[in-house]
N, C-alpha and C. Protein backbone atom coordinates (compact mmCIF):
# COMPACT_ATOMS: atom_id res chain seq x y z
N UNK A 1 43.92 14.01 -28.22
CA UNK A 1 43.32 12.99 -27.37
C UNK A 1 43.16 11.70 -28.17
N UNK A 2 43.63 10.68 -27.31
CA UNK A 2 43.51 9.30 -28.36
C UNK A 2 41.84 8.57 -27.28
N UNK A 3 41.06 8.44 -28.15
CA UNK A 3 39.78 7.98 -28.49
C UNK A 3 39.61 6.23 -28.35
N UNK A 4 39.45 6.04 -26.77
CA UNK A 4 38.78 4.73 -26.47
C UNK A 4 37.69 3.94 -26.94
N UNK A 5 37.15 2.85 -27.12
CA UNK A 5 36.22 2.31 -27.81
C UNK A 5 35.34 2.67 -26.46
N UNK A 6 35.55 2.25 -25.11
CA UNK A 6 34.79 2.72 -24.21
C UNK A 6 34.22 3.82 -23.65
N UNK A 7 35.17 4.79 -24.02
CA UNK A 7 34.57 6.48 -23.84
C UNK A 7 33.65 6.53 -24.75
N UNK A 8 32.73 7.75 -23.98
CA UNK A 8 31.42 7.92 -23.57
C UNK A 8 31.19 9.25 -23.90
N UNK A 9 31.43 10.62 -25.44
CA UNK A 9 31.92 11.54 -25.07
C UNK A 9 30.01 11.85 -24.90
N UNK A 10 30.80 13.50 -24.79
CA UNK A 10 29.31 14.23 -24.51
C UNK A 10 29.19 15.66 -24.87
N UNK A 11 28.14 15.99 -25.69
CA UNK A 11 27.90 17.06 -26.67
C UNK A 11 27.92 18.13 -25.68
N UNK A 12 28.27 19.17 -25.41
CA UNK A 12 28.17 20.40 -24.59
C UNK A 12 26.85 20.70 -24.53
N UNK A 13 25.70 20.74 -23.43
CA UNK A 13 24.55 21.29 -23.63
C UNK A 13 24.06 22.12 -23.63
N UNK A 14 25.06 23.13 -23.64
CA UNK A 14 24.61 24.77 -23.46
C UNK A 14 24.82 24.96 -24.99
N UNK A 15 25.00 24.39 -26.13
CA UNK A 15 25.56 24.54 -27.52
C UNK A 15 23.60 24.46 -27.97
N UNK A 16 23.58 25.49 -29.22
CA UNK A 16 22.54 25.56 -29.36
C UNK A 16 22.34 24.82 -30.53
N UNK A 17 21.27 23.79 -31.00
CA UNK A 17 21.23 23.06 -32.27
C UNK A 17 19.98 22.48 -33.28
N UNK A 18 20.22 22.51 -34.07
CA UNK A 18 19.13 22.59 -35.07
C UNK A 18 19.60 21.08 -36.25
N UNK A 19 18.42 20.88 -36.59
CA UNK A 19 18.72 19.96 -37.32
C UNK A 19 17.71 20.05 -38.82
N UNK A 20 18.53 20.51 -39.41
CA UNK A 20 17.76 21.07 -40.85
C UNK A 20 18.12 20.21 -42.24
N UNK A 21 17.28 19.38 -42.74
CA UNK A 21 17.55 18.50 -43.81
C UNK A 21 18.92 17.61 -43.78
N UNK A 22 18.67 17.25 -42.15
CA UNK A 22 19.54 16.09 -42.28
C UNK A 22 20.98 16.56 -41.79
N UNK A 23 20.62 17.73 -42.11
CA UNK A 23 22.46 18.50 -41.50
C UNK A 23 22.36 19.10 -40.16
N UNK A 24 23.34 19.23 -39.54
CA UNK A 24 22.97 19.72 -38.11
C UNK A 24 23.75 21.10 -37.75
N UNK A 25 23.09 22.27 -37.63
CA UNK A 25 23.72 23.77 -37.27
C UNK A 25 23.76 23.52 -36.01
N UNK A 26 25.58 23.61 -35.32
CA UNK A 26 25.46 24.00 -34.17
C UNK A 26 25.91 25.63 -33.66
N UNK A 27 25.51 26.56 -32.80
CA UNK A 27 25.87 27.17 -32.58
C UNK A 27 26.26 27.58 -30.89
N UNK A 28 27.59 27.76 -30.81
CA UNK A 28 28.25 28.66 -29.78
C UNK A 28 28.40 29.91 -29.49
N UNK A 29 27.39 30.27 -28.98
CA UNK A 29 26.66 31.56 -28.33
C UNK A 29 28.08 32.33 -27.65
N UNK A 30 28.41 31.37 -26.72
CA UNK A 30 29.91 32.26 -26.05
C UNK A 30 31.41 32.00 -26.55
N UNK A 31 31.23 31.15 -27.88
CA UNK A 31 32.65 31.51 -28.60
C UNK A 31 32.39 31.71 -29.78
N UNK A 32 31.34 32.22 -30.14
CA UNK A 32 31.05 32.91 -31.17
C UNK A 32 31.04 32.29 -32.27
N UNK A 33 30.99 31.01 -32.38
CA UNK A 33 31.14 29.99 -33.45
C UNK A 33 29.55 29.07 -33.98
N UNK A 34 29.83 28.89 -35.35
CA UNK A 34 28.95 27.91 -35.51
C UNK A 34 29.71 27.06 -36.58
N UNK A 35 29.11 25.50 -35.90
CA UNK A 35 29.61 24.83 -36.98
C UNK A 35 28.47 23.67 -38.00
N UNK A 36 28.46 23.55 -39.27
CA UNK A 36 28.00 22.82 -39.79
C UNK A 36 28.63 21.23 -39.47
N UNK A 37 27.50 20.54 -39.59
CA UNK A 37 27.69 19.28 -39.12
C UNK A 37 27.18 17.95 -40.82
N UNK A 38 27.65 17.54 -41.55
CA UNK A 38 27.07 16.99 -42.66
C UNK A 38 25.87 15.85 -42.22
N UNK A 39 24.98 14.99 -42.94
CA UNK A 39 24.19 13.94 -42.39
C UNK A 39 24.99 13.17 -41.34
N UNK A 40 26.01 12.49 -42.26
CA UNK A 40 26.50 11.66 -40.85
C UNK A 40 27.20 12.39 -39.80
N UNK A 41 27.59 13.16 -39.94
CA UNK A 41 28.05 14.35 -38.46
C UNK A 41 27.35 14.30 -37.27
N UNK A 42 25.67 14.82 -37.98
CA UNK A 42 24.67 15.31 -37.22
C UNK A 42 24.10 13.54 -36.92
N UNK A 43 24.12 12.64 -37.57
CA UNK A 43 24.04 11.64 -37.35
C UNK A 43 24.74 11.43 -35.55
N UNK A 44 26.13 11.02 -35.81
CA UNK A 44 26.89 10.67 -35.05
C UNK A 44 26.65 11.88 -33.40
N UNK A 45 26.58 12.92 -34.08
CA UNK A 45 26.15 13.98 -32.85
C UNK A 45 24.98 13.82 -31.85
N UNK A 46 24.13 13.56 -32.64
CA UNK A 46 22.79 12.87 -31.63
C UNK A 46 22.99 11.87 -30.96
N UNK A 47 24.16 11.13 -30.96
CA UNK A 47 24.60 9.94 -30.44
C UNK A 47 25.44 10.44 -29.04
N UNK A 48 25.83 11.82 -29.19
CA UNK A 48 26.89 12.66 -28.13
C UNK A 48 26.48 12.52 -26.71
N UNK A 49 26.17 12.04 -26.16
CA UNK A 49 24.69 12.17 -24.95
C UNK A 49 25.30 11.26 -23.34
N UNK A 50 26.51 11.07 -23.70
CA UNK A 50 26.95 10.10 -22.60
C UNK A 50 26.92 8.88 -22.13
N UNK A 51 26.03 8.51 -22.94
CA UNK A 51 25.36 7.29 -23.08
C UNK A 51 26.30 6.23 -23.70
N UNK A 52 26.47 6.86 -24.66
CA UNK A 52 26.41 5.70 -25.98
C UNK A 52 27.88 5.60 -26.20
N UNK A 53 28.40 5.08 -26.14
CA UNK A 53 30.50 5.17 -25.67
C UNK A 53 30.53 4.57 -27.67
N UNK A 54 32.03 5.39 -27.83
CA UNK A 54 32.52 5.00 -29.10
C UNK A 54 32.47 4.24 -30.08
N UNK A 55 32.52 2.77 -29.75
CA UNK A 55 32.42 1.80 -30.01
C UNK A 55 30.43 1.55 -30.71
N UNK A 56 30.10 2.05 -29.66
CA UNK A 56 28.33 1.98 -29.77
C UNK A 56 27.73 2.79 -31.25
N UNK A 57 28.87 4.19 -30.86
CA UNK A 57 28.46 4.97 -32.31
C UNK A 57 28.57 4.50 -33.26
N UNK A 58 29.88 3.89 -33.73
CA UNK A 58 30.65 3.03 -34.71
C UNK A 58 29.83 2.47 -35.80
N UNK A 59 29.02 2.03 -34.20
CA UNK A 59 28.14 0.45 -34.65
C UNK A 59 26.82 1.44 -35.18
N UNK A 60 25.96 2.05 -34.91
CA UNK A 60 25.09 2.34 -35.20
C UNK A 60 25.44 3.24 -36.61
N UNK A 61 26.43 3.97 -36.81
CA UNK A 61 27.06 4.70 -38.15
C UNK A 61 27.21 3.52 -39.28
N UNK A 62 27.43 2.24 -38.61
CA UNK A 62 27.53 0.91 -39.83
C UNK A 62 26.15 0.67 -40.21
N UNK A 63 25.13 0.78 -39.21
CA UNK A 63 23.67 0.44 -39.87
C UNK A 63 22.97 1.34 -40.39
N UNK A 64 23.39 2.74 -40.30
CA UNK A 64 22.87 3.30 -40.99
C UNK A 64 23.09 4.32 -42.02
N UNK A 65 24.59 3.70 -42.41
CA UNK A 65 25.31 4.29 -43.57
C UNK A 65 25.99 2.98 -44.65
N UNK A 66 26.06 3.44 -45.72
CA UNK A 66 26.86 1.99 -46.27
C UNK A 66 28.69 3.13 -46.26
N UNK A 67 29.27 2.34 -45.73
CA UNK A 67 30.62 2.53 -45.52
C UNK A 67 31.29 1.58 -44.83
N UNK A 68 32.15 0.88 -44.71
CA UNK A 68 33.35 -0.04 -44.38
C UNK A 68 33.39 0.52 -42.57
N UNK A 69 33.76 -0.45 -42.11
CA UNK A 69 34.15 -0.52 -40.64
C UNK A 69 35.78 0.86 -40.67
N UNK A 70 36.51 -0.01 -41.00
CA UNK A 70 37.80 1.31 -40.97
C UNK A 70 37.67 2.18 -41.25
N UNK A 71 36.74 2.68 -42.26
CA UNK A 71 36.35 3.99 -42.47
C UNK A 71 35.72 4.60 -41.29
N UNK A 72 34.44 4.32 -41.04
CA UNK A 72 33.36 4.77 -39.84
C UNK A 72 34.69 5.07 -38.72
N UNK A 73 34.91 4.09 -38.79
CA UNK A 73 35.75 4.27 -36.88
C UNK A 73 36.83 5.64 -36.74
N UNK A 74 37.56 5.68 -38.31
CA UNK A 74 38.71 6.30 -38.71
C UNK A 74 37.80 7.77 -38.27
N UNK A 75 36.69 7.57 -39.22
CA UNK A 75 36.33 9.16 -39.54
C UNK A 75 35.48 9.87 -37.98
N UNK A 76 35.36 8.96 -37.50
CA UNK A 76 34.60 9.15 -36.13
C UNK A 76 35.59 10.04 -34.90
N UNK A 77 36.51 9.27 -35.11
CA UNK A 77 37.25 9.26 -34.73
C UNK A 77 38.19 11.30 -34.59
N UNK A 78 38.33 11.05 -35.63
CA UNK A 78 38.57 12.40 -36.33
C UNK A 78 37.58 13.31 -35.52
N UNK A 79 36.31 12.95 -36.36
CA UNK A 79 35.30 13.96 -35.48
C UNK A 79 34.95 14.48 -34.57
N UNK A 80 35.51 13.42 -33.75
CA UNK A 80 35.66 13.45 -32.14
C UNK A 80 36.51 14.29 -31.41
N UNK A 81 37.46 14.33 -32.53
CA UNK A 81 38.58 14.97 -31.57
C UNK A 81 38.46 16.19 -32.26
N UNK A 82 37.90 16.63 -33.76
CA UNK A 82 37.49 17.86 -34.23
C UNK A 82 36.63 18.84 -33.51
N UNK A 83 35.21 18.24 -32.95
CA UNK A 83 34.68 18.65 -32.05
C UNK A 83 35.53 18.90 -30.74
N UNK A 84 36.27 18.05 -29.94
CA UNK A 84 36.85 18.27 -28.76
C UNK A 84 37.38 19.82 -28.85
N UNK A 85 38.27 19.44 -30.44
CA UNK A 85 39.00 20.91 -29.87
C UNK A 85 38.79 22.18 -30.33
N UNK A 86 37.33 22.07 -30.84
CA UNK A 86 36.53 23.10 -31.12
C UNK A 86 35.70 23.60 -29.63
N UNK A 87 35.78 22.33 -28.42
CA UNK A 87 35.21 23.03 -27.28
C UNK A 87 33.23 22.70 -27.53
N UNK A 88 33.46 21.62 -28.59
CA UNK A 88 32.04 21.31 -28.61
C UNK A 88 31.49 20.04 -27.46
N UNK A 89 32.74 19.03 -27.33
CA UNK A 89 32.39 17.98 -26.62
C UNK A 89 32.32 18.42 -25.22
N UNK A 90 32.24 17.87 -23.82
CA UNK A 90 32.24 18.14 -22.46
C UNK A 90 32.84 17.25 -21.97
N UNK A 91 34.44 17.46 -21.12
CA UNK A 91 35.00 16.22 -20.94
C UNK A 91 34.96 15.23 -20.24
């Protein structure tokens, strides 16, 4: 999936989640999975909510990380579609 600045994704809410020193455990009860999420992961994940479209995350990952614009967007980016096809996002 190629990743609009305007899309809007959205965290699956039946995914169960915890947020423990900054890192975020998610777990998938019916695919049997859990995945670790690092600070900025779990960062960017709380952002998952439908709300807040791509572009929005970007921006808020720049204020509250020191990292370069191409980076954030690049790695977001990634994440996005890591989650997707892990069946974490909701399309």
């Amino acid at each position: 999936m190629t990743w609009q600045d305007s899309d809007r994704p959205r965290a699956r809410p039946d995914l169960g989640e915890r947020i423990i020193d900054g890192e975020a455990l998610l777990v998938d009860a019916e695919g049997g999975q859990i995945l670790v999420l690092n600070e900025v992961g779990a960062f960017a994940w709380q952002l998952l909510d439908g709300e807040h479209d791509v572009a929005s995350v970007v921006t808020r990952v720049l204020d509250e990380f020191d990292v370069d614009a191409a980076t954030a967007r690049a790695d977001l980016l990634a994440f996005l579609t890591a989650l997707k096809d892990r069946g974490a996002l909701v399309s």
